[in-house]
Each structure stands twice: as C-alpha cells, then as structure tokens.
N, C-alpha and C. Protein backbone atom coordinates (compact mmCIF):
# COMPACT_ATOMS: atom_id res chain seq x y z
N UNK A 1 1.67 -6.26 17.18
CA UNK A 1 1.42 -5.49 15.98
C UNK A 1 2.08 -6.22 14.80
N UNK A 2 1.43 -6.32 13.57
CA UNK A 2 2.23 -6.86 12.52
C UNK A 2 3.08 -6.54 11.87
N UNK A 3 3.86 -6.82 11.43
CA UNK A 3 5.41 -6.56 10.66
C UNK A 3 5.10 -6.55 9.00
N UNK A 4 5.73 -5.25 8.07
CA UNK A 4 5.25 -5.33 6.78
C UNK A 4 6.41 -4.94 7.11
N UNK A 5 7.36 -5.92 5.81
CA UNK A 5 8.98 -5.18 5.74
C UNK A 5 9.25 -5.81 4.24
N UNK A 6 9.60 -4.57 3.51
CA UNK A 6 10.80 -4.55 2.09
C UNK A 6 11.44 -5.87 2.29
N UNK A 7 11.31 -6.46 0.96
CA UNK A 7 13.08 -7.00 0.61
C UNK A 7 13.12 -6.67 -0.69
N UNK A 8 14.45 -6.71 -0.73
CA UNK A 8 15.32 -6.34 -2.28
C UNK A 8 15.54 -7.17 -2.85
N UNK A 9 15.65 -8.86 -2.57
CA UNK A 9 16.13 -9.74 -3.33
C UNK A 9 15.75 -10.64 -2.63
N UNK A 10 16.13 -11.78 -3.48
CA UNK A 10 15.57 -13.03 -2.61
C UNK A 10 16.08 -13.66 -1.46
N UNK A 11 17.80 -13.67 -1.30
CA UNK A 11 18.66 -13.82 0.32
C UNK A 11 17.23 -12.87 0.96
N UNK A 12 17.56 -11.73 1.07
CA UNK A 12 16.63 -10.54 1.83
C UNK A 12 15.32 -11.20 1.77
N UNK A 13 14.01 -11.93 1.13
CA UNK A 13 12.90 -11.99 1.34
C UNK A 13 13.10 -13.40 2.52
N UNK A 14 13.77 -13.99 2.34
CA UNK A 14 14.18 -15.01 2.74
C UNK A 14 14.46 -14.61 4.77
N UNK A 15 15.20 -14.08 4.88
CA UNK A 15 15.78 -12.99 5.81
C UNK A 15 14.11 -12.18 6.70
N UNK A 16 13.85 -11.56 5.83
CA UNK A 16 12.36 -10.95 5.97
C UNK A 16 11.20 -11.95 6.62
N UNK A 17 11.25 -13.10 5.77
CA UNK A 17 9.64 -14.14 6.35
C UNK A 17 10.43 -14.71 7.93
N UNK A 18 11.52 -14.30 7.93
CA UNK A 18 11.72 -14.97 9.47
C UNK A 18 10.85 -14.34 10.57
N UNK A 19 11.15 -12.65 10.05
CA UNK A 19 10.58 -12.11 11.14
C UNK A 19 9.37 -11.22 10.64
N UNK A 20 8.81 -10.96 9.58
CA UNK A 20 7.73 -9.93 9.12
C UNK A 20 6.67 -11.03 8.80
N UNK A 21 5.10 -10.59 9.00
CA UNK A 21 4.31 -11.45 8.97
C UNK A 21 3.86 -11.30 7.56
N UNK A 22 4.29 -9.93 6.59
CA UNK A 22 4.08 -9.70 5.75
C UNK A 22 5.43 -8.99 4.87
N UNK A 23 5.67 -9.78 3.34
CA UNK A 23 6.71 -8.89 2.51
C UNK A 23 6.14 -8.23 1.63
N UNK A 24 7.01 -6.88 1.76
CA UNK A 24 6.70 -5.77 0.62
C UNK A 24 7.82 -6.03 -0.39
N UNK A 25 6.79 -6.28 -1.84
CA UNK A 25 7.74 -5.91 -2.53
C UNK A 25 7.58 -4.28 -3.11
N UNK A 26 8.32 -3.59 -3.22
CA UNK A 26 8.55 -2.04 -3.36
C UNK A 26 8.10 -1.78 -5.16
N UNK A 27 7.70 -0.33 -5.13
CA UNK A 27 7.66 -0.04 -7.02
C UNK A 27 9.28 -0.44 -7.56
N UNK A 28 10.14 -0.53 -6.81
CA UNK A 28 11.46 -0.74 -7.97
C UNK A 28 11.73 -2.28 -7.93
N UNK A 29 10.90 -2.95 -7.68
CA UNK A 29 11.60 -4.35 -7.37
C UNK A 29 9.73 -5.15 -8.15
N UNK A 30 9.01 -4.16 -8.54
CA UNK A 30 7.87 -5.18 -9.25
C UNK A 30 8.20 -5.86 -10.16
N UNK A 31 8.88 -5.48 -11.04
CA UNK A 31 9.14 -6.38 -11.79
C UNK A 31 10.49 -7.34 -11.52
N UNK A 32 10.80 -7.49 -10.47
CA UNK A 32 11.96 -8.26 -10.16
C UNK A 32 11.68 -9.57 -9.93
N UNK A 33 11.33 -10.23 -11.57
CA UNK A 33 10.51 -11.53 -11.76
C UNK A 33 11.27 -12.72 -10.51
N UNK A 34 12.43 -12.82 -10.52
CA UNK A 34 12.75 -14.16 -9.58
C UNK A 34 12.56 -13.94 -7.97
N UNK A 35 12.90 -12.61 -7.58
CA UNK A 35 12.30 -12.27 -6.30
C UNK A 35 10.85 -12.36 -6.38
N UNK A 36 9.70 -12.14 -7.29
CA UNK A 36 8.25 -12.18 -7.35
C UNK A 36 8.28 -14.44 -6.84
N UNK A 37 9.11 -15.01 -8.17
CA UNK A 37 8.72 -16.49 -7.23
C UNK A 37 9.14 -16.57 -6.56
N UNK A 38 10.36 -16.05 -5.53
CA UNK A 38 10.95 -16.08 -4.44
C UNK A 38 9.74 -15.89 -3.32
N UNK A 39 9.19 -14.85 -3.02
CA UNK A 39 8.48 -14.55 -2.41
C UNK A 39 6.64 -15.47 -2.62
N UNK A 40 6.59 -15.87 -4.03
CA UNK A 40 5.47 -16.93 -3.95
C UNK A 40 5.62 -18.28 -3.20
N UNK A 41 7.11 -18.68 -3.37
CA UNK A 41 7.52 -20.05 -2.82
C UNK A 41 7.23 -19.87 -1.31
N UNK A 42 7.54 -18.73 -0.62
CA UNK A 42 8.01 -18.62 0.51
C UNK A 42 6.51 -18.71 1.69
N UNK A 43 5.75 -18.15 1.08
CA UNK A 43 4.00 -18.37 1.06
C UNK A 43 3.54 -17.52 2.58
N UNK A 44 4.58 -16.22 2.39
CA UNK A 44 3.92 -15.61 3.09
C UNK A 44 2.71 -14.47 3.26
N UNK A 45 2.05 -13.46 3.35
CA UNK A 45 1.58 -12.73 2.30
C UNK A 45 2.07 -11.37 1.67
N UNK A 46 2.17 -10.92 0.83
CA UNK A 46 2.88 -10.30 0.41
C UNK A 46 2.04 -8.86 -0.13
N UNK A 47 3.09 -7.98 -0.26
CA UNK A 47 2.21 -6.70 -0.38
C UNK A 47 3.00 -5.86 -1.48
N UNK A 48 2.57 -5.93 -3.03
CA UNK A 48 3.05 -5.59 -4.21
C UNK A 48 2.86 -4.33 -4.50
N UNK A 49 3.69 -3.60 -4.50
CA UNK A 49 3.57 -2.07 -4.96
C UNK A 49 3.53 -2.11 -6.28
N UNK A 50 3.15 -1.28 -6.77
CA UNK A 50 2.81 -0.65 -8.39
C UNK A 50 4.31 0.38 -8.79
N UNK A 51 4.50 -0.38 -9.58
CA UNK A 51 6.45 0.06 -10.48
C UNK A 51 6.18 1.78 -10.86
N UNK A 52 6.88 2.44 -10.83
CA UNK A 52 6.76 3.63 -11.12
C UNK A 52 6.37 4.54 -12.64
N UNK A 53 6.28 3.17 -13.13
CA UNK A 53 6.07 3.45 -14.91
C UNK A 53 5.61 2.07 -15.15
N UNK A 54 5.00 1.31 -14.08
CA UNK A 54 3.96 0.55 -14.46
C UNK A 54 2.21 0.39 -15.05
N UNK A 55 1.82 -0.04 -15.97
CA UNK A 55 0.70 -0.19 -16.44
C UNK A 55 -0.05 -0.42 -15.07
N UNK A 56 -1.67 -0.40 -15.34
CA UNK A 56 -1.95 -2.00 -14.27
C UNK A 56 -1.97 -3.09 -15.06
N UNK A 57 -2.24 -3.63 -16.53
CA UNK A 57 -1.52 -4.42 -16.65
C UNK A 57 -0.13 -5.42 -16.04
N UNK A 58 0.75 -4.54 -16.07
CA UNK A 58 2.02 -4.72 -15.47
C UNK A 58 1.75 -5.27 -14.35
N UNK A 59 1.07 -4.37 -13.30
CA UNK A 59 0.93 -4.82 -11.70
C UNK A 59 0.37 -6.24 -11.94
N UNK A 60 -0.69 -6.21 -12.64
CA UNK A 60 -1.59 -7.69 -12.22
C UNK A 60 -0.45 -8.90 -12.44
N UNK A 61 0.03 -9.16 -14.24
CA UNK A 61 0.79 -9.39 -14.73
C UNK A 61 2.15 -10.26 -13.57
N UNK A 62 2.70 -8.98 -12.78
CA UNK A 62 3.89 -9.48 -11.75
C UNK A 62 3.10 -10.14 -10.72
N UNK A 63 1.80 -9.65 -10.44
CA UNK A 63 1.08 -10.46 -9.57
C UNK A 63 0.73 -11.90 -9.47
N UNK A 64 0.97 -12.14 -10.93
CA UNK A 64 0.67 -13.84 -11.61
C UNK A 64 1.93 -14.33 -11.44
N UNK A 65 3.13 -14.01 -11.07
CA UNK A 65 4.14 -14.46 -10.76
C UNK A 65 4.00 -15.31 -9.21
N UNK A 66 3.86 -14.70 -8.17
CA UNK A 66 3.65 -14.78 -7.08
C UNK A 66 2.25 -16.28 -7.03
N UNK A 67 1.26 -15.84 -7.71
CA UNK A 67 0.38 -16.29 -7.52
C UNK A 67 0.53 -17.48 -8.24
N UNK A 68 1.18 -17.78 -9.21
CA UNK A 68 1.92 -19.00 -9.88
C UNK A 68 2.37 -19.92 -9.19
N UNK A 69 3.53 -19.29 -7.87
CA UNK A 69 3.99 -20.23 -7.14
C UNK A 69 3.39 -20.87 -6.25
N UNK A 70 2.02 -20.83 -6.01
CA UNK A 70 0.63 -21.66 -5.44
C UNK A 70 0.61 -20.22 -3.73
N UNK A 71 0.95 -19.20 -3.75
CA UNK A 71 0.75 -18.16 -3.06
C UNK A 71 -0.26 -17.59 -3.13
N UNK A 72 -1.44 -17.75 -2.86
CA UNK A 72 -2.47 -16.57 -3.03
C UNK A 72 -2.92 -15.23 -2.03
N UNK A 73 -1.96 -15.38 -1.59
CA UNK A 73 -2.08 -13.63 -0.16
C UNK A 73 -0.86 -12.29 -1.15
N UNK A 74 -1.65 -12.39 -2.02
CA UNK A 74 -1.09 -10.74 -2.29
C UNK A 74 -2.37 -10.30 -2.44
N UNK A 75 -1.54 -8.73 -2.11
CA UNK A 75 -2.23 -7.59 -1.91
C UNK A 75 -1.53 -6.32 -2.54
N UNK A 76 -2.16 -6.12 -3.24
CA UNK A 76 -1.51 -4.88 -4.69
C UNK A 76 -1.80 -3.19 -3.83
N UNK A 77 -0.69 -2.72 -4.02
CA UNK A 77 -0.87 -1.20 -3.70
C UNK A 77 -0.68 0.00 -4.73
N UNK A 78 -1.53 1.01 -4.88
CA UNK A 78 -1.10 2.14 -5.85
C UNK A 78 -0.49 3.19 -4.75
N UNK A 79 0.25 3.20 -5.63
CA UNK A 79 1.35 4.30 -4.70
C UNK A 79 1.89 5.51 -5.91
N UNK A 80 1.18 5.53 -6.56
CA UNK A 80 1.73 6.77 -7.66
C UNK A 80 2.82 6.14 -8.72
N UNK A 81 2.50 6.97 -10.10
CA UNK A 81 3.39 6.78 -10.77
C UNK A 81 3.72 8.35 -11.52
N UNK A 82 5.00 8.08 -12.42
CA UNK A 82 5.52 8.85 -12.66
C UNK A 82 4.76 9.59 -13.88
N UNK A 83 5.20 10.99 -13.39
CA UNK A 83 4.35 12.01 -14.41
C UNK A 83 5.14 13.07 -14.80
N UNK A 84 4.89 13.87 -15.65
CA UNK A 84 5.59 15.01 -16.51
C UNK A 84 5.46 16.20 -15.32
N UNK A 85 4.73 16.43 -14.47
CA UNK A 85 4.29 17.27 -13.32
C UNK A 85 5.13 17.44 -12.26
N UNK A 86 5.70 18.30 -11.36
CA UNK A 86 6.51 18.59 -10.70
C UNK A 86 6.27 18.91 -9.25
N UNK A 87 4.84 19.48 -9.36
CA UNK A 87 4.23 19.56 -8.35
C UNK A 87 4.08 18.77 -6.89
N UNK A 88 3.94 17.31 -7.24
CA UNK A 88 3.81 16.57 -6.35
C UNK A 88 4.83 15.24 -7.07
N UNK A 89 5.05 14.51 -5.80
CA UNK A 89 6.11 13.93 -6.14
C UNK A 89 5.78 12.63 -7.44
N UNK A 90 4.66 11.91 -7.13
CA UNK A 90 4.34 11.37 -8.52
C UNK A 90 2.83 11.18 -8.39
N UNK A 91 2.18 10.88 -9.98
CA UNK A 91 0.73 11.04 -10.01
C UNK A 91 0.03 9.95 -9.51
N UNK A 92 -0.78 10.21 -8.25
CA UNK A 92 -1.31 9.43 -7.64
C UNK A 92 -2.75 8.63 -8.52
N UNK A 93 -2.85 7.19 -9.16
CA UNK A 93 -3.62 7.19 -9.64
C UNK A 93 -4.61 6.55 -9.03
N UNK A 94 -6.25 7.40 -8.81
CA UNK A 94 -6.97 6.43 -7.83
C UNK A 94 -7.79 5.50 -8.88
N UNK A 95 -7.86 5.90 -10.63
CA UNK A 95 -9.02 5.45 -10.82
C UNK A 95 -7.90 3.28 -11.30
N UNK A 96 -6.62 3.53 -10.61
CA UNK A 96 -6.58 1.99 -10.69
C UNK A 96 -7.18 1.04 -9.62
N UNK A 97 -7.72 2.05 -8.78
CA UNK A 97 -8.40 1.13 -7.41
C UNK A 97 -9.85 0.49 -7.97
N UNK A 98 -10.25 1.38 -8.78
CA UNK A 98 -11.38 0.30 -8.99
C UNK A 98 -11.41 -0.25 -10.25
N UNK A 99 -10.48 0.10 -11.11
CA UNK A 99 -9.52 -1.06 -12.70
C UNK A 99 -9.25 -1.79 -12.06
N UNK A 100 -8.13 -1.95 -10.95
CA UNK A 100 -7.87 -3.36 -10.33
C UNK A 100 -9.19 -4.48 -9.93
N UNK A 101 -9.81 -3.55 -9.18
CA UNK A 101 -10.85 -4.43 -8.34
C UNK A 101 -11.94 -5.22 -9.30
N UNK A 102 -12.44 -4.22 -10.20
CA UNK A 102 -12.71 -4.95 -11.69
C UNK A 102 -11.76 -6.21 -12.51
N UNK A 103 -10.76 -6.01 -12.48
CA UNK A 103 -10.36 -6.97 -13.48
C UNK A 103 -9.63 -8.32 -12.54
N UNK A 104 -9.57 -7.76 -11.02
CA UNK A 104 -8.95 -8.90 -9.75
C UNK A 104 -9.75 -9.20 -9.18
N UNK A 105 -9.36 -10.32 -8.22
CA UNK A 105 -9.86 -11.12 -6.95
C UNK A 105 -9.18 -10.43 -5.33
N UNK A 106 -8.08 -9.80 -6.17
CA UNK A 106 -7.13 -9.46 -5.10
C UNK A 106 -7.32 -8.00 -4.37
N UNK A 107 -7.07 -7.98 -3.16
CA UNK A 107 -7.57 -6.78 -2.64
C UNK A 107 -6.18 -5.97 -2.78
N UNK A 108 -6.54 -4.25 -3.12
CA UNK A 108 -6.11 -3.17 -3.57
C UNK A 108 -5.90 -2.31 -2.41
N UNK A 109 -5.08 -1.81 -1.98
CA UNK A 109 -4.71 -0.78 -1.07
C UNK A 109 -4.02 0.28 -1.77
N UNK A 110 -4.09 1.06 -0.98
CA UNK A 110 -3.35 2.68 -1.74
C UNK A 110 -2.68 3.23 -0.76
N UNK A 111 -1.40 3.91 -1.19
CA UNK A 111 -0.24 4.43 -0.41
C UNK A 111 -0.45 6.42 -0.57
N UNK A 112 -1.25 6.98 -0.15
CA UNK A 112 -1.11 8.02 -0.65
C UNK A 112 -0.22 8.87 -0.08
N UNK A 113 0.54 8.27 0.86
CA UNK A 113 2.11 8.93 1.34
C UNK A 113 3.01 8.73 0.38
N UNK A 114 3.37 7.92 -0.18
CA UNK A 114 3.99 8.04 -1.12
C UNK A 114 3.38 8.54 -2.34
N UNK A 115 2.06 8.57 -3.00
CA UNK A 115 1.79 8.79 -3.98
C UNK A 115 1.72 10.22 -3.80
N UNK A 116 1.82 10.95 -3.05
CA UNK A 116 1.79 12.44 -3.29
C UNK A 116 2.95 13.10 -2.96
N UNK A 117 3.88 12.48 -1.70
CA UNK A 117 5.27 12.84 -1.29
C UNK A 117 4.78 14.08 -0.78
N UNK A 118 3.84 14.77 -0.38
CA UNK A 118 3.40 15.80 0.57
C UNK A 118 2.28 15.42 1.90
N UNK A 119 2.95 16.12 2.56
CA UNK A 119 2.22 15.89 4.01
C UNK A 119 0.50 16.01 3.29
N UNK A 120 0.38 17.89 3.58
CA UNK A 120 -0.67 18.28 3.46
C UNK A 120 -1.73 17.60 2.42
N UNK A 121 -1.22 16.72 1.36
CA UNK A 121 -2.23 15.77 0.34
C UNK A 121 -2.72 14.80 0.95
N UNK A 122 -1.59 14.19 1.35
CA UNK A 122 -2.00 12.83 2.04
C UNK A 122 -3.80 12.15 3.03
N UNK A 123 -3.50 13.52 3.52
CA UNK A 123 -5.44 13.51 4.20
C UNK A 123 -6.50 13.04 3.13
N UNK A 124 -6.37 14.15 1.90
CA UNK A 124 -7.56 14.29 1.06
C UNK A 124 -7.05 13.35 0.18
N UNK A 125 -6.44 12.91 -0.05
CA UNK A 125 -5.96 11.31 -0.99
C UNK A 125 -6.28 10.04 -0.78
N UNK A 126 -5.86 9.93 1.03
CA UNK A 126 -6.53 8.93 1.41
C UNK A 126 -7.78 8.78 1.67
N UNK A 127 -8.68 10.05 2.09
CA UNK A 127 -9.97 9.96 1.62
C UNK A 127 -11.20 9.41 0.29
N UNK A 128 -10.31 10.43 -0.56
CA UNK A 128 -10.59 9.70 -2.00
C UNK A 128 -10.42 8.37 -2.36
N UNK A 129 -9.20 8.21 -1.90
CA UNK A 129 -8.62 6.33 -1.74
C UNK A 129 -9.87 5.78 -1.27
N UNK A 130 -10.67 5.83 0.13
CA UNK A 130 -11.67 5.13 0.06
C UNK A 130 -12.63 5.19 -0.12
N UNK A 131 -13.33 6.22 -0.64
CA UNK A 131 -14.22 6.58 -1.60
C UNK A 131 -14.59 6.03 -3.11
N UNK A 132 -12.97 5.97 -3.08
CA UNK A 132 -12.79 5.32 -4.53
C UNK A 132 -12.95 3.81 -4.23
N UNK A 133 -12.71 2.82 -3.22
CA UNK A 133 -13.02 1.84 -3.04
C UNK A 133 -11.58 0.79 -2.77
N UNK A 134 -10.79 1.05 -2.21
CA UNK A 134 -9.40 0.75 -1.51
C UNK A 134 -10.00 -0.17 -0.46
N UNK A 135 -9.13 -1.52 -0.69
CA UNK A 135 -9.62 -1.89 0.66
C UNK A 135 -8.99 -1.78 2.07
N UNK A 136 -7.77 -0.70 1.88
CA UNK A 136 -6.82 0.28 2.92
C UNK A 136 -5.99 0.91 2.51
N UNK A 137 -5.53 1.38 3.27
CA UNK A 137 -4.21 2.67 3.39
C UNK A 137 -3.12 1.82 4.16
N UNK A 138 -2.25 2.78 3.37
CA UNK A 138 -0.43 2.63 3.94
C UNK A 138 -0.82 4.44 3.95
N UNK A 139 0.24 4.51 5.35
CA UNK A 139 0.29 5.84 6.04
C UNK A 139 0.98 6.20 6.61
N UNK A 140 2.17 6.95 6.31
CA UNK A 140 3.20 7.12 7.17
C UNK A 140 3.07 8.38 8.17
N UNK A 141 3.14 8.03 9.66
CA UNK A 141 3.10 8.88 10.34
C UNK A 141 4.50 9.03 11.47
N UNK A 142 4.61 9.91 11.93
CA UNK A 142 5.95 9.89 12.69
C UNK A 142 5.81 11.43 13.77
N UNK A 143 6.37 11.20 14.81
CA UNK A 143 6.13 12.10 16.00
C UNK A 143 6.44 13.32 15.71
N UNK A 144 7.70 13.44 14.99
CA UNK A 144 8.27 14.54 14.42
C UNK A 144 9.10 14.49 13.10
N UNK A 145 8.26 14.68 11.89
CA UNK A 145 8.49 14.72 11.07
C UNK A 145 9.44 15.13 10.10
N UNK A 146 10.54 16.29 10.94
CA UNK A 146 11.08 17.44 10.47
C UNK A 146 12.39 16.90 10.21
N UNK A 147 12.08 15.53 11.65
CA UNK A 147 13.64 14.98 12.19
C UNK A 147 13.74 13.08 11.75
N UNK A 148 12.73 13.19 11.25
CA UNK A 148 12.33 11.54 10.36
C UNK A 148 14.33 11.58 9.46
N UNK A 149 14.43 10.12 9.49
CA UNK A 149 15.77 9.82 8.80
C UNK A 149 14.83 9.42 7.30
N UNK A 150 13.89 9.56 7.11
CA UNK A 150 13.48 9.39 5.43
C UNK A 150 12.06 9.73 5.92
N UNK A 151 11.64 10.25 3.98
CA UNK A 151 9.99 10.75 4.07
C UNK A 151 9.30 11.50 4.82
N UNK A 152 10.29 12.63 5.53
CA UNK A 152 9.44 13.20 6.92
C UNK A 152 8.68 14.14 6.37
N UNK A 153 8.64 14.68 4.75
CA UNK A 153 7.88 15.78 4.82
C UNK A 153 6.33 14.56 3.68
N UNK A 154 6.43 13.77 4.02
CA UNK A 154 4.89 13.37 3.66
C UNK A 154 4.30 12.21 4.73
N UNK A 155 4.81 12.67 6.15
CA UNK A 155 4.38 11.93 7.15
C UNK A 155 3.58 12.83 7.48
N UNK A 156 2.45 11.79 8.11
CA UNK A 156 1.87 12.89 9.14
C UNK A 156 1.82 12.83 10.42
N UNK A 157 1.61 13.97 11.19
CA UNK A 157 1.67 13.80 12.96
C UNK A 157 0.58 13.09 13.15
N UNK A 158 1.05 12.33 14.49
CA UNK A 158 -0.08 11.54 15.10
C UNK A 158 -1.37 12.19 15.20
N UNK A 159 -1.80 13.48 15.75
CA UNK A 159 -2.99 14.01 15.70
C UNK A 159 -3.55 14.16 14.18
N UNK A 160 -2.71 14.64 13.64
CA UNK A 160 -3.69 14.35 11.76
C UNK A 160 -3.63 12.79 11.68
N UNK A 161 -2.75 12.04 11.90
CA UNK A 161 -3.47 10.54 11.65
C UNK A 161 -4.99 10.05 11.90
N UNK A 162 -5.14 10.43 13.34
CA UNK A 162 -5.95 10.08 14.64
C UNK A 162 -7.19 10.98 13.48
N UNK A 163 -7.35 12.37 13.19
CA UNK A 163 -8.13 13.05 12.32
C UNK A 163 -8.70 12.32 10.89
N UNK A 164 -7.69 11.47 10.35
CA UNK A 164 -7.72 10.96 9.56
C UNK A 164 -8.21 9.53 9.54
N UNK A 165 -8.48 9.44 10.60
CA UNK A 165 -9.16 7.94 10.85
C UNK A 165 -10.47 8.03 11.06
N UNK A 166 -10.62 9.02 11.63
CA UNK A 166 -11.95 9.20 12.21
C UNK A 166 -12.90 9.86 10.74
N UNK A 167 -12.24 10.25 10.06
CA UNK A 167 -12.82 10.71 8.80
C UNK A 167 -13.19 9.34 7.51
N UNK A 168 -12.29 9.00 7.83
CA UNK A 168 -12.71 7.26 6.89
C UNK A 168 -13.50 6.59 7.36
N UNK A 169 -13.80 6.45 9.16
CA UNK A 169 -14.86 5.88 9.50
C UNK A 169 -16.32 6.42 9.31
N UNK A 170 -16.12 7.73 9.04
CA UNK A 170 -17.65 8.52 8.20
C UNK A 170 -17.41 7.85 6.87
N UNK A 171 -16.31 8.26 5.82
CA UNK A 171 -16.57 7.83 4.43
C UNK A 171 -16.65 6.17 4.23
N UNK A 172 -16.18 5.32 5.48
CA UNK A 172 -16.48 3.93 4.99
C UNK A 172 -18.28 3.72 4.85
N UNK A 173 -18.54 4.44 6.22
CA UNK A 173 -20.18 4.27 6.79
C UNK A 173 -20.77 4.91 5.46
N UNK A 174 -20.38 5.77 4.87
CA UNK A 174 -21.25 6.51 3.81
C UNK A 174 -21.27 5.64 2.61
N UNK A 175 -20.43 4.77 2.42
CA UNK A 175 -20.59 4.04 1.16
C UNK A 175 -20.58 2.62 1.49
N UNK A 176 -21.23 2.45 2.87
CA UNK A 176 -21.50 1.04 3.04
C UNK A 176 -20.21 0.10 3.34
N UNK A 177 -19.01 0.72 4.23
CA UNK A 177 -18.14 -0.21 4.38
C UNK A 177 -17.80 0.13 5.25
N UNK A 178 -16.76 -0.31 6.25
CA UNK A 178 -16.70 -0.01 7.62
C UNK A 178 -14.87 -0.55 7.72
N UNK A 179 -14.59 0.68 8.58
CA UNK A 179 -13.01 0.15 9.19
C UNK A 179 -12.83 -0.93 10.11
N UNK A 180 -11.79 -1.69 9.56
CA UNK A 180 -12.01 -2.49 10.49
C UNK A 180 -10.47 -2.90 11.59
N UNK A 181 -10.19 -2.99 12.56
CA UNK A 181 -8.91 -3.10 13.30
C UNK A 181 -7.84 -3.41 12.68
N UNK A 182 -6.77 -3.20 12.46
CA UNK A 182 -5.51 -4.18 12.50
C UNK A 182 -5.45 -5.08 13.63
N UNK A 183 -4.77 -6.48 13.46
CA UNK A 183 -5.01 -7.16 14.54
C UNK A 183 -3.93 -6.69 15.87
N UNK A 184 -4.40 -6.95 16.52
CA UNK A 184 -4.38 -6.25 18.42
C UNK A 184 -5.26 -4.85 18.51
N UNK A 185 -6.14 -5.01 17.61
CA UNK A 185 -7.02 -4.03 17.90
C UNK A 185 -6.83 -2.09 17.55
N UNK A 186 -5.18 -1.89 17.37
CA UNK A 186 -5.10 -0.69 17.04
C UNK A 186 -5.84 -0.45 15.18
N UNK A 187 -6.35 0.48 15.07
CA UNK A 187 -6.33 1.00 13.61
C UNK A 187 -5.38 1.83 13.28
N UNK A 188 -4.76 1.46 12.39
CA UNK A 188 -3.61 2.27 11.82
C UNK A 188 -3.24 2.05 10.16
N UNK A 189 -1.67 1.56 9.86
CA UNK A 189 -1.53 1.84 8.94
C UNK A 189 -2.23 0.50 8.08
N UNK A 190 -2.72 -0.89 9.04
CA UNK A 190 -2.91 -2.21 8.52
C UNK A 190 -4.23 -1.85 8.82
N UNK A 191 -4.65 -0.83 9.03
CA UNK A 191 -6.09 -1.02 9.22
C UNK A 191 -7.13 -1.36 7.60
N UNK A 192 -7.66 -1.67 7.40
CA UNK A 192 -8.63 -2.40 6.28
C UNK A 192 -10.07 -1.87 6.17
N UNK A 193 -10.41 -1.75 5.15
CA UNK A 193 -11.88 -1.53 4.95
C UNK A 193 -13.07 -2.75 4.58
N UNK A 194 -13.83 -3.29 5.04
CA UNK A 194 -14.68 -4.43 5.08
C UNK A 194 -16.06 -3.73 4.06
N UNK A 195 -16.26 -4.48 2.76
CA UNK A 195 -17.28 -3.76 2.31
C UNK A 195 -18.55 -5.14 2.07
C-alpha cells in the first residue's frame, strides 16, 4: 500500500522521501516557500494542500515552487478554507476543482474530511467532489472513531467508506469516468478517478 506522509520542514521532508512514496505538504505549511523547493529538489511526488486563507491563485502560485525545481508530480488538494460560519469546520470549496483544472495541468483531489470536519458531510461532499470533477478523494476512515487519537468525529466507519465507494463508482460511470485502484489493487483513500 502506498505511503502519503506530512512533513513540516525540510530535515522532516527529507526524513519522509526515505520512507513515503508520496509528501504531503499540509494547508499550514503551503506557503512554506523553502520546504515547497525542498520537496521539488527531492523529486518525489508530492501532494499540496490548499492554505486555509489561500486564494487558488495562491495554491497554483506555491505549486510553481515545487514545479520550478524540475519536479513535476504534484497533486493539489482542496480541503476547505476558512469562513465566517461555524457550522462546519471550514468552507469546503468545490467550485476550485474545476478553477484549478481550468487554469492547470495538474491533477486536483479533494479532502472532504477535512473540509467539512463532520462525519455525516463527508459522504455527500465527496460525492459532489466527483461530480464536480476531482480526480480523487482523501478520506479518513477509522474502525472506531469515538476512540481515534485525532479527527475521529469526521472519520468514517469502514461500512460508510465501503458505501461510499460504491456510490462514486455510479457517479464516475454517470459522467463518463471511472474509479480506478490504488496500486495493490485496494480502492481507498489513493483511489483516483480516470476521465
């Protein structure tokens, strides 16, 4: 199964490409211009979250950092940004999935575990996510949620995952795109949409 793991800095990304086949850089570290060439030098592929009071400007922008250092495997995620609203934890924005895909080369994924910070959203978010034209989901799921050491109340149980997969493989088929494995064959959180 593949490895997507955080670093905070550049020792840490450094630390990270030993053993993750992929680095995340997180919304608080997008603009963390010398970790962005840190992680271009390092030429692994990388997976850029959207800053919490970032433009998409901004996102693409830190993305030219990376892609500067002759790196071309990023992959941009919307994961919500911050809003005046209280309701949910921050405003999930889908219509940057297809602003990005318009104005990039680079494929767009969406976090709607984090972008909603509620269990019960997360289903109908990530739906919309590929509707809207995502070319995957980040999805946090966990056995028991209650007892998760972080994020347990916008995980979901394995059976709503499993529900939730099977529902994207209708909405990929309906708009002409299709799920496609993470490699070793499971679909999950690396799973991808092929359009």
């Amino acid at each position: 199964m593949p490895i997507v793991t955080e670093a905070l800095d550049e020792e840490g990304a450094h630390l990270v490409a030993e053993v993750a086949d992929c680095i995340q850089i997180g919304a608080r570290n997008m603009q963390n211009y010398s970790l962005l060439r840190s992680v271009g030098r390092i030429g692994k592929p990388v997976l850029l979250k959207r800053g919490m009071s970032a433009t998409i400007t901004d996102l693409l922008m830190s993305a030219e950092y990376i892609l500067a250092e002759g790196n071309g495997q990023v992959i941009l995620c919307e994961r919500g940004i911050r809003s005046f609203d209280p309701s949910t934890r921050n405003l999930f924005d889908l219509t940057a999935i297809p602003l990005v895909q318009k104005l990039s080369h680079l494929p767009m994924v969406a976090d709607p575990s984090h972008g909603t910070g509620l269990r019960d959203k997360v289903l109908p978010m990530g739906r919309a996510a590929i509707a809207a034209g995502a070319d995957g989901l980040l999805v946090e799921v966990h056995p028991d949620p209650e007892r998760a050491l972080s994020d347990g109340g916008q995980s979901l149980y394995p059976d709503q995952f499993a529900r939730l997969v099977r529902e994207l493989r209708t909405i990929a088929d309906a708009i002409g795109r299709s799920v496609a494995p993470a490699p070793g064959g499971a679909v999950g959180t690396a799973g991808a949409f092929r359009g």
